[in-house]
Protein backbone atom coordinates (compact mmCIF):
# COMPACT_ATOMS: atom_id res chain seq x y z
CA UNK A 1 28.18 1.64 61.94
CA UNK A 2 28.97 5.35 61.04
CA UNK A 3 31.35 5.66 58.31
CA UNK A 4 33.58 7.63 60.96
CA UNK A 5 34.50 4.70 63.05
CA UNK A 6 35.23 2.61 60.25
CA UNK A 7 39.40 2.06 59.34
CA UNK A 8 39.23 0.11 56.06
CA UNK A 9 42.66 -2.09 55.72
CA UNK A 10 44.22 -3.66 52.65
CA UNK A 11 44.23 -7.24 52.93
CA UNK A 12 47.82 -8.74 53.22
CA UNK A 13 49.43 -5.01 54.17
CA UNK A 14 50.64 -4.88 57.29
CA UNK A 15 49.18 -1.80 59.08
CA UNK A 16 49.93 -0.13 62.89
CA UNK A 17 46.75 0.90 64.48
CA UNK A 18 47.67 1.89 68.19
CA UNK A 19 50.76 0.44 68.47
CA UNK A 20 49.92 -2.49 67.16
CA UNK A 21 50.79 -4.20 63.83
CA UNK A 22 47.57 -5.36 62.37
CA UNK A 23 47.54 -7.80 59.16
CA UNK A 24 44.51 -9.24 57.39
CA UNK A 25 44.76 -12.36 55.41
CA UNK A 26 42.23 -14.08 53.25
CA UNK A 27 40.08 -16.29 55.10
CA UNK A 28 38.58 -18.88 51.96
CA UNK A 29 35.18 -18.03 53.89
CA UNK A 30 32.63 -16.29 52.72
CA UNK A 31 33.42 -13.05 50.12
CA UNK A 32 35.79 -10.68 51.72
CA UNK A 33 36.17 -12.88 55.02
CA UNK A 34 39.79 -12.00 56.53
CA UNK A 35 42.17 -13.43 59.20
CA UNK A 36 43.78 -10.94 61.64
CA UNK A 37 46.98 -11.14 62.41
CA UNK A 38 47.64 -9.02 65.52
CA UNK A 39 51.75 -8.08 66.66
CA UNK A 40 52.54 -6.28 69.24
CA UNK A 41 54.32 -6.03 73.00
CA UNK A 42 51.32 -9.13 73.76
CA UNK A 43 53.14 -11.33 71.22
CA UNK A 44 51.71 -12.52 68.14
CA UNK A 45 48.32 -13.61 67.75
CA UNK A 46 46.67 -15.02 64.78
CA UNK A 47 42.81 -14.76 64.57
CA UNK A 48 41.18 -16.94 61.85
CA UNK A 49 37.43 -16.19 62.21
CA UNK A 50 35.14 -18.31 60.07
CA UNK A 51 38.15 -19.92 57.76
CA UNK A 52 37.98 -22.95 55.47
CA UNK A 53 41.87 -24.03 55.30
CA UNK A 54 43.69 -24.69 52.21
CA UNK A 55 47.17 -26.27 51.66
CA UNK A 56 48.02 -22.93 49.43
CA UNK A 57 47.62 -20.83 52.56
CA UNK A 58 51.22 -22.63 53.19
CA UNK A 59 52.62 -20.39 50.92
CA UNK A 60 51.34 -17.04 52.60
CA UNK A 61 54.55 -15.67 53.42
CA UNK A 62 54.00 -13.90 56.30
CA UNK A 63 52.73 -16.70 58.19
CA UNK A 64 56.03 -19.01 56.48
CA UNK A 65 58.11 -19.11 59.47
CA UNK A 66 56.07 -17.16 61.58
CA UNK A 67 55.87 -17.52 65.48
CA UNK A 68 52.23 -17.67 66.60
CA UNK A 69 52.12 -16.93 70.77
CA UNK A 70 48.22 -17.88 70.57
CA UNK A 71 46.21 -19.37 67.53
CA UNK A 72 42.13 -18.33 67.69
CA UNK A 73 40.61 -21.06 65.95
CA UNK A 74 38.11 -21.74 63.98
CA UNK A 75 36.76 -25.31 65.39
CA UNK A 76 33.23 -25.76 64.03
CA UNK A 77 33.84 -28.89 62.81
CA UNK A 78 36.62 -29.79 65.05
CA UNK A 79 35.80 -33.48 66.04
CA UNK A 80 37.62 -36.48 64.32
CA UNK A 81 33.50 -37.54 63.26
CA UNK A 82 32.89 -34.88 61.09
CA UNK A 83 34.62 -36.29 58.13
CA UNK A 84 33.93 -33.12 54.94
CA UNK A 85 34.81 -33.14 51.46
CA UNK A 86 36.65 -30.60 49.62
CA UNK A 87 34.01 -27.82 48.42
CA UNK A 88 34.96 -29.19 44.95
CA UNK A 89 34.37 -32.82 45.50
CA UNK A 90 31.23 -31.13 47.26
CA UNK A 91 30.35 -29.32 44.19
CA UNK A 92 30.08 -32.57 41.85
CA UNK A 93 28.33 -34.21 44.69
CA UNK A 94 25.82 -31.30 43.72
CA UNK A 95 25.81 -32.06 40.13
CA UNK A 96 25.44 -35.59 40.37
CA UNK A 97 22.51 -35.19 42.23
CA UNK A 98 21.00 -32.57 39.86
CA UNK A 99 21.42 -34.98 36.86
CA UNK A 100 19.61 -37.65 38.53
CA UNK A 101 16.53 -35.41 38.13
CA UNK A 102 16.77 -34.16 34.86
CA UNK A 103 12.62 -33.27 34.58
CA UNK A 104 12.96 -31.27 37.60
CA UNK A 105 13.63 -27.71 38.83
CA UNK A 106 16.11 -27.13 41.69
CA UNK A 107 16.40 -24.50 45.00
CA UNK A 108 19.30 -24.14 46.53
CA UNK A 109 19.17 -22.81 49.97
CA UNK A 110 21.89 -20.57 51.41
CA UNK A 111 22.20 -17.78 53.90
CA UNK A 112 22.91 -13.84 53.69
CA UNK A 113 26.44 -14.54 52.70
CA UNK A 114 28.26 -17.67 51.64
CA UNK A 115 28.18 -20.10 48.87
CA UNK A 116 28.13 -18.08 46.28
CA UNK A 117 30.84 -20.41 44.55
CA UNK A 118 28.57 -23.35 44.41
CA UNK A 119 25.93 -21.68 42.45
CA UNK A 120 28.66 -20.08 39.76
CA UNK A 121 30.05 -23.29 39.48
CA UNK A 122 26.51 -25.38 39.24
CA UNK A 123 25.15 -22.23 36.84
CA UNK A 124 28.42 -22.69 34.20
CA UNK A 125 28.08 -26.44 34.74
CA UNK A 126 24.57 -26.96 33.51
CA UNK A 127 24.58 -23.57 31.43
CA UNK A 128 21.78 -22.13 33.07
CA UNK A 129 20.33 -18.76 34.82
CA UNK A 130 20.58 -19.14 38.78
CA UNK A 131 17.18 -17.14 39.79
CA UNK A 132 17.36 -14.64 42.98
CA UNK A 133 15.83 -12.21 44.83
CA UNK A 134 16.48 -8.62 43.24
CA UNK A 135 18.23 -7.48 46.77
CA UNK A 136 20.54 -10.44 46.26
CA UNK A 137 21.12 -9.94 43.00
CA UNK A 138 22.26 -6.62 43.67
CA UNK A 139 24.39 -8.17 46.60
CA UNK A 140 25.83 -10.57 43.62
CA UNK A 141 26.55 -7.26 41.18
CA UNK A 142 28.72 -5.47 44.33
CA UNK A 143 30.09 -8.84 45.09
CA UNK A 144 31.34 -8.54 41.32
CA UNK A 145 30.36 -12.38 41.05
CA UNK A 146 30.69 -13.81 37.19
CA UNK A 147 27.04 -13.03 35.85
CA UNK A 148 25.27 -15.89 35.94
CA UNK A 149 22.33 -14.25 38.43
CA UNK A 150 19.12 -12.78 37.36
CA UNK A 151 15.98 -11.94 39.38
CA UNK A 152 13.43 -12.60 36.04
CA UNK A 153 11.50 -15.88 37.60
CA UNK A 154 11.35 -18.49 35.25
CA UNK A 155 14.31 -17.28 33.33
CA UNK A 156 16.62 -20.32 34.64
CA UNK A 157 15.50 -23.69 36.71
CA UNK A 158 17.92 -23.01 39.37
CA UNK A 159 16.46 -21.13 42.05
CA UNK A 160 18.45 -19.82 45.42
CA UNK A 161 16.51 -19.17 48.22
CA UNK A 162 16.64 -18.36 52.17
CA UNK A 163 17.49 -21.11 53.82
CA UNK A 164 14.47 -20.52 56.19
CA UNK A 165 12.53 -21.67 52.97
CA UNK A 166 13.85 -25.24 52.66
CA UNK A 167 10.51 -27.17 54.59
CA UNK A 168 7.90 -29.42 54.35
CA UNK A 169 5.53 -26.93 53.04
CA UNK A 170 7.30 -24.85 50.80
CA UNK A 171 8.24 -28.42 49.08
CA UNK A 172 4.89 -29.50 48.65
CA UNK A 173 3.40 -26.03 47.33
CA UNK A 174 6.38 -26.14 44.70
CA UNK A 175 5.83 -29.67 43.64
CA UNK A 176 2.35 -28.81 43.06
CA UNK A 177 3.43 -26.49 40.30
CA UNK A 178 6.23 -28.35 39.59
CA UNK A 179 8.88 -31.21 40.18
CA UNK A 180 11.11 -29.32 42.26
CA UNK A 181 14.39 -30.91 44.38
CA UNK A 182 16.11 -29.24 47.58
CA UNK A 183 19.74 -28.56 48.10
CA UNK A 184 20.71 -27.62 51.62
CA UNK A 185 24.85 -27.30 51.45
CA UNK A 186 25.80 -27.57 55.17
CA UNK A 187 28.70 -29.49 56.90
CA UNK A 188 26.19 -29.64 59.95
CA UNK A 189 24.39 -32.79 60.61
CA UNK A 190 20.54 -31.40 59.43
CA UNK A 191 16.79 -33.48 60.14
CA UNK A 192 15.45 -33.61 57.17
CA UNK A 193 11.55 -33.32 56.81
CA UNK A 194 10.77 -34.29 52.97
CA UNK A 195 12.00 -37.05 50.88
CA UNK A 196 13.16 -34.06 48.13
CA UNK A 197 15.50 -31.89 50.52
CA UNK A 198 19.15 -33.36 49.88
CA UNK A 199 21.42 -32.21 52.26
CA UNK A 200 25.39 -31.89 50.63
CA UNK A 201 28.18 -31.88 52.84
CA UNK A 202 29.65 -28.58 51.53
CA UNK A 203 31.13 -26.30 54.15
CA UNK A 204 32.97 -22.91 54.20
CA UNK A 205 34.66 -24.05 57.80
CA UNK A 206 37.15 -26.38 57.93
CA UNK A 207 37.46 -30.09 58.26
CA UNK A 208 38.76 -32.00 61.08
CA UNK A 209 41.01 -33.14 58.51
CA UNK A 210 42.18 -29.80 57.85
CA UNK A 211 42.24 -28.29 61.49
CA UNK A 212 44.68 -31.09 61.66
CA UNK A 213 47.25 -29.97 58.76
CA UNK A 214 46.91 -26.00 59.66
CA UNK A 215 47.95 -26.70 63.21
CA UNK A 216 50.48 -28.91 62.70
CA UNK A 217 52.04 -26.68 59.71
CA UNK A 218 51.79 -23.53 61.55
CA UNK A 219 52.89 -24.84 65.33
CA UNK A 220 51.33 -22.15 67.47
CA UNK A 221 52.25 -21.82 70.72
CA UNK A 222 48.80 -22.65 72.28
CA UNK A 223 45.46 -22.75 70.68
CA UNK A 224 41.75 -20.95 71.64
CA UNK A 225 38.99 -22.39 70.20
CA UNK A 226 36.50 -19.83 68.96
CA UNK A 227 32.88 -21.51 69.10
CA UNK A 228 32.82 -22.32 73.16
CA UNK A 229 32.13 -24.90 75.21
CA UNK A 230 33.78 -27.56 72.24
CA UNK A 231 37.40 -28.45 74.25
CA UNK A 232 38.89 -29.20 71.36
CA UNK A 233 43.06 -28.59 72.29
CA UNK A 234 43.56 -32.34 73.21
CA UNK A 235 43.50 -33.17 69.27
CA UNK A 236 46.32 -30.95 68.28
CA UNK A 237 48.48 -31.15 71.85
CA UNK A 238 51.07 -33.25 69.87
CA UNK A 239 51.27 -30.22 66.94
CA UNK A 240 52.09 -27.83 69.04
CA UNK A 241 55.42 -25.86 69.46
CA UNK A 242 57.20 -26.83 72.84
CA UNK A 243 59.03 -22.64 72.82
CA UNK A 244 57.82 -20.54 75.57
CA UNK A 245 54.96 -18.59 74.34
CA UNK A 246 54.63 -14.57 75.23
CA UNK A 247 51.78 -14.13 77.37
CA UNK A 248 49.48 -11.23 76.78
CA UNK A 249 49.06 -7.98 78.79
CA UNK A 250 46.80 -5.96 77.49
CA UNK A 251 47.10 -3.71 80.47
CA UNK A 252 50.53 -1.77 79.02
CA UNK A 253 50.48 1.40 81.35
CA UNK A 254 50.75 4.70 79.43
CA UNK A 255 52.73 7.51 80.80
CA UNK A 256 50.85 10.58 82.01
CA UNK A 257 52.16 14.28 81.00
CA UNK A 258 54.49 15.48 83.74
CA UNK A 259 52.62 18.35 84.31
CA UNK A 260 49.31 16.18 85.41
CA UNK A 261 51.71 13.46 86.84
CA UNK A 262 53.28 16.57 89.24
CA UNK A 263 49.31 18.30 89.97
CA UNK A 264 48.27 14.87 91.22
CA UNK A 265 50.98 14.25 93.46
CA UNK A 266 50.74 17.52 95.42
CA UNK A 267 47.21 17.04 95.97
CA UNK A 268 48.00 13.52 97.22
CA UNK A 269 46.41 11.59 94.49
CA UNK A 270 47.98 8.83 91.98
CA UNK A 271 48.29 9.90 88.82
CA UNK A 272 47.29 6.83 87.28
CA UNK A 273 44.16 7.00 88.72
CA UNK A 274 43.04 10.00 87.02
CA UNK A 275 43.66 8.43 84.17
CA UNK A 276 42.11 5.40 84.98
CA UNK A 277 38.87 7.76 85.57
CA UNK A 278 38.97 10.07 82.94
CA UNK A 279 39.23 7.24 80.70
CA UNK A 280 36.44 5.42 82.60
CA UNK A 281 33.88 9.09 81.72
CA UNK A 282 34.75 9.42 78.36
CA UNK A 283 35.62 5.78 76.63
CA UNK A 284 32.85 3.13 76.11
CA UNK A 285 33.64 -0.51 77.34
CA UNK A 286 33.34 -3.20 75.65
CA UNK A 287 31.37 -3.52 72.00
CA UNK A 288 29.21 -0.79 71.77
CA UNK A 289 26.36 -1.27 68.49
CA UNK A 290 24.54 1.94 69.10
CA UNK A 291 25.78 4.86 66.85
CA UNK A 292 27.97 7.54 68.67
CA UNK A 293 26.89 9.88 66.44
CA UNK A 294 23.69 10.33 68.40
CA UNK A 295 25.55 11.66 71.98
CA UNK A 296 27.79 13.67 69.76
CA UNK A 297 25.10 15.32 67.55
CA UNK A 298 22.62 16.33 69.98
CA UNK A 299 23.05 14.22 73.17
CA UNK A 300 19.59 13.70 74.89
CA UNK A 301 21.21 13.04 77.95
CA UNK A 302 22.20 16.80 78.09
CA UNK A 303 19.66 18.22 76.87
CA UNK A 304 17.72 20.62 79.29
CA UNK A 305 20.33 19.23 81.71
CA UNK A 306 21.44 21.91 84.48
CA UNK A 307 25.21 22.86 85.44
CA UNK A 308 26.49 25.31 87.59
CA UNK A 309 27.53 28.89 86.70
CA UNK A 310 31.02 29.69 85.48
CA UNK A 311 33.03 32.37 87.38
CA UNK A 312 34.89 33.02 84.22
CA UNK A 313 35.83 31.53 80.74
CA UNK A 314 39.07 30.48 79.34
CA UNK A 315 40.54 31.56 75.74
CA UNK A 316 41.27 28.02 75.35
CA UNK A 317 37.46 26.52 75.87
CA UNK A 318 35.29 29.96 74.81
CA UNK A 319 34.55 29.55 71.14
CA UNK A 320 31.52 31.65 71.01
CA UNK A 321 31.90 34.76 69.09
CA UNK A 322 31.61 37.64 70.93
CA UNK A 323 31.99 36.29 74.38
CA UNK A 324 31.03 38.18 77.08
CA UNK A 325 32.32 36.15 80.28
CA UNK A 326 34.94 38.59 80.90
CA UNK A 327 32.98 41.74 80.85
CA UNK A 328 30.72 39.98 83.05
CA UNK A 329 33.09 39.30 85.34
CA UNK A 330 34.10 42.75 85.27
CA UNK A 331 30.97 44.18 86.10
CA UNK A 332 30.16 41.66 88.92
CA UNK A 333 33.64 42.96 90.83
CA UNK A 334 32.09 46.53 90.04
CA UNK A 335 28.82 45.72 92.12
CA UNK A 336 30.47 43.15 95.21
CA UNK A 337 33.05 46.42 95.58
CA UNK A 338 30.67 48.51 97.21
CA UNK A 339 29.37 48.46 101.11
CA UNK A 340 26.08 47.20 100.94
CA UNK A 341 26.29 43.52 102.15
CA UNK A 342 22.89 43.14 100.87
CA UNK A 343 24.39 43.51 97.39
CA UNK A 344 27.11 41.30 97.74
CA UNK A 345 25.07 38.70 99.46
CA UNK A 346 22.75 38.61 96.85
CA UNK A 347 25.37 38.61 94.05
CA UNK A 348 26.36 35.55 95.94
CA UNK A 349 23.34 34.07 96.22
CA UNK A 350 22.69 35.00 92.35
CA UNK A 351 25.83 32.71 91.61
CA UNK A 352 24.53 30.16 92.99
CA UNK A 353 21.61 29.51 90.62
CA UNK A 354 21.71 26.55 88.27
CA UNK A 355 21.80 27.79 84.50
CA UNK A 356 20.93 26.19 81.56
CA UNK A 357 23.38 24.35 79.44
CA UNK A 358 23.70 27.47 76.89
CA UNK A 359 25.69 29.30 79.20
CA UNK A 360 27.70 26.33 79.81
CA UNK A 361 31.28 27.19 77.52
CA UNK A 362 30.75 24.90 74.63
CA UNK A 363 34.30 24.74 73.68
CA UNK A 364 34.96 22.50 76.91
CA UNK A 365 31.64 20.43 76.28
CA UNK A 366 32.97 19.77 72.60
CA UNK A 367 36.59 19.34 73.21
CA UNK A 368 36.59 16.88 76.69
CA UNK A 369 32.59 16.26 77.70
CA UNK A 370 32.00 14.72 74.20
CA UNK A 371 35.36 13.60 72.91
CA UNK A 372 37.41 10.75 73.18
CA UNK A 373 40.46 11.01 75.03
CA UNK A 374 42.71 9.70 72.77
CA UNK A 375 41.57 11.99 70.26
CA UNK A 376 42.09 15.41 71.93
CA UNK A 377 45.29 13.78 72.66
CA UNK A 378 46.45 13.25 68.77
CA UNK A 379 45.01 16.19 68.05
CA UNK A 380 46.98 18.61 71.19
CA UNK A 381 48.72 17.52 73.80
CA UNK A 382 49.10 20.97 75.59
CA UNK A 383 44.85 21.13 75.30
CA UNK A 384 44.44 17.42 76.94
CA UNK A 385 45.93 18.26 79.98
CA UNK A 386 44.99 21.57 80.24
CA UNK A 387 41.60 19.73 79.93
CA UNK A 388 42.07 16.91 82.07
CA UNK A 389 43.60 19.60 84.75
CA UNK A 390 40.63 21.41 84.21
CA UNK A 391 38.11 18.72 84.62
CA UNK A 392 39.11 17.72 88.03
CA UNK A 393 39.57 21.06 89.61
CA UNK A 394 35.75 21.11 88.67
């Protein structure tokens, strides 16, 4: 994602993005894994994301108190079955098993992210190098993770790898080198295919348990679970607050200029839905993963496209240096002023031509055709409508 689109936000500052009151909380996920905490005219919605809950979040003080219309939850393990230790009791569970096999080396397999506490803590608790990969080592280094991590093999018998790697075959090519053990830390239920892979129940979601206590502390007003398809609001019906919750509109109407407001009534249109459609041209819907930068650099899309001639240029979109539109202008009154309607019907036919896109005013290409609205709105009012006027005459 460009660096453009990106609005970095303290974690427990509250900050207003758009009229609405955004607040990130520490998660106990995986390193710098937030909660959102959203306030506006909608209410007051709290977002977990990927959360493991602990009983010092209790203490957070702007959720102490705090009126929560709609809870997003995080219900991986939301099912009275899935019984999980604490990541500490976790942890020893780890260490016990590692002592058991004192003669033998040990991989620990992870993902991308996550976990990174379980190898600090196994690392200082048998005083040993965890080995990595040298790009996760220098993912460990920006994580600014204790330094227990090198990428030397050999240097330490604790070895993290890719969780793809934990299998039948990668066990028996390392036991033919060397006793070697599996960890795979996962809360999910996993099928394990070799008597050496030890699967420990330590999780960076929640417990049941602990879905339990956060709901019940926090008494939202109604709960969404986040993973679908897992109905899991019957277990915490009996937690929740009985006060009327806000329902959301999203859809908050904004006022048009008056000036575009009175232009759309006389030609019998309603003003909202010229907003509705310039918002529909210029805004993308929905999550968009492509970079903008490529439509704003040197949209392809444009490129070689053709657009009609321009009887004249405005002050307001003409940025080119020099511009000649008006003399232009000038001179074609000169020539259509004189009797010969073979002149002035070729003149008009002349004006007719398609043109290439360099004669097209850039100014109005940059400042509406390849902006967003909202910013030509921060940045002048007076030059959005004259724009958005403009546009539809066209």
């Amino acid at each position: 994602v460009p660096t453009c689109w990106i609005r970095p936000l303290e974690v427990g500052q509250s900050h207003v993005v758009d009229e609405v009151t955004v607040t990130l909380l520490d998660s106990n996920h995986c390193p710098g894994s937030v909660m959102f905490l959203f306030e506006g005219a909608f209410g007051t919605i709290l977002y977990t994301g990927d959360f493991r809950y602990t009983s010092s979040m209790q203490g957070e003080p702007l959720l102490r108190g705090r009126r929560i219309d709609r809870l997003y939850l995080d219900n991986t393990h939301c099912h009275p079955r899935r019984a999980l230790p604490s990541r500490q009791l976790a942890t020893r569970q780890a260490a016990r098993l590692i002592r058991a096999h004192p003669h033998h080396q040990v991989v620990i397999g992870v993902y991308t992210l996550g976990k990174e506490a379980l190898l600090v803590d196994l690392a200082v608790e048998f005083s040993t190098w965890v080995v990595v990969s040298p790009w996760r080592l220098e993912q460990m280094r920006l994580l600014e993770l204790p330094d227990v991590f090198t990428a030397e093999e050999g240097a330490g018998w604790i070895r993290a790898v890719d969780v793809a790697e934990i299998r039948w075959d990668t066990l028996v090519t390392w036991n033919t080198l060397h006793p070697t053990i599996a960890i795979l830390p996962t809360g999910r239920p996993v099928k394990v295919t070799h008597p050496k892979i030890h699967p420990i129940p330590y999780s960076d979601h929640s417990s049941f348990s602990e879905l339990c206590e956060f709901v019940k502390w926090l008494k939202p007003c109604s709960i969404i679970p986040i993973v679908k398809g897992d109905m899991c609001q019957v277990y915490f019906q009996k937690y929740l607050s009985s006060a009327p919750q806000v329902l959301p509109n999203f859809q908050v109407p904004k006022p048009l200029p008056e000036s575009v407001q009175q232009q759309s009534q006389r030609r019998g249109q309603d003003p909202t839905y010229l907003w509705k459609r310039a918002a529909r041209h210029s805004a993308p819907q929905g999550v968009v993963f492509e970079s903008p930068e490529k439509y704003t650099e040197k949209p392809e899309a444009l490129t070689g496209a053709e657009v009609p001639q321009q009887q004249h240029c405005e002050p307001a979109f003409c940025s080119k240096e020099g511009c000649t539109c008006h003399r232009d202008e000038e001179e074609g009154k000169e020539k259509l002023s004189g009797d010969d309607p073979g002149a002035a019907g070729a003149a008009a036919a002349v004006s007719q031509v398609p043109v290439s896109k360099e004669h097209f005013p850039a100014g109005f290409a940059e400042q509406y055709l390849l902006t967003p609205l909202n910013v030509l709105k921060q940045n002048s009012s007076q030059t959005f409508d004259k724009l958005v006027q403009d546009f539809f005459r066209r």
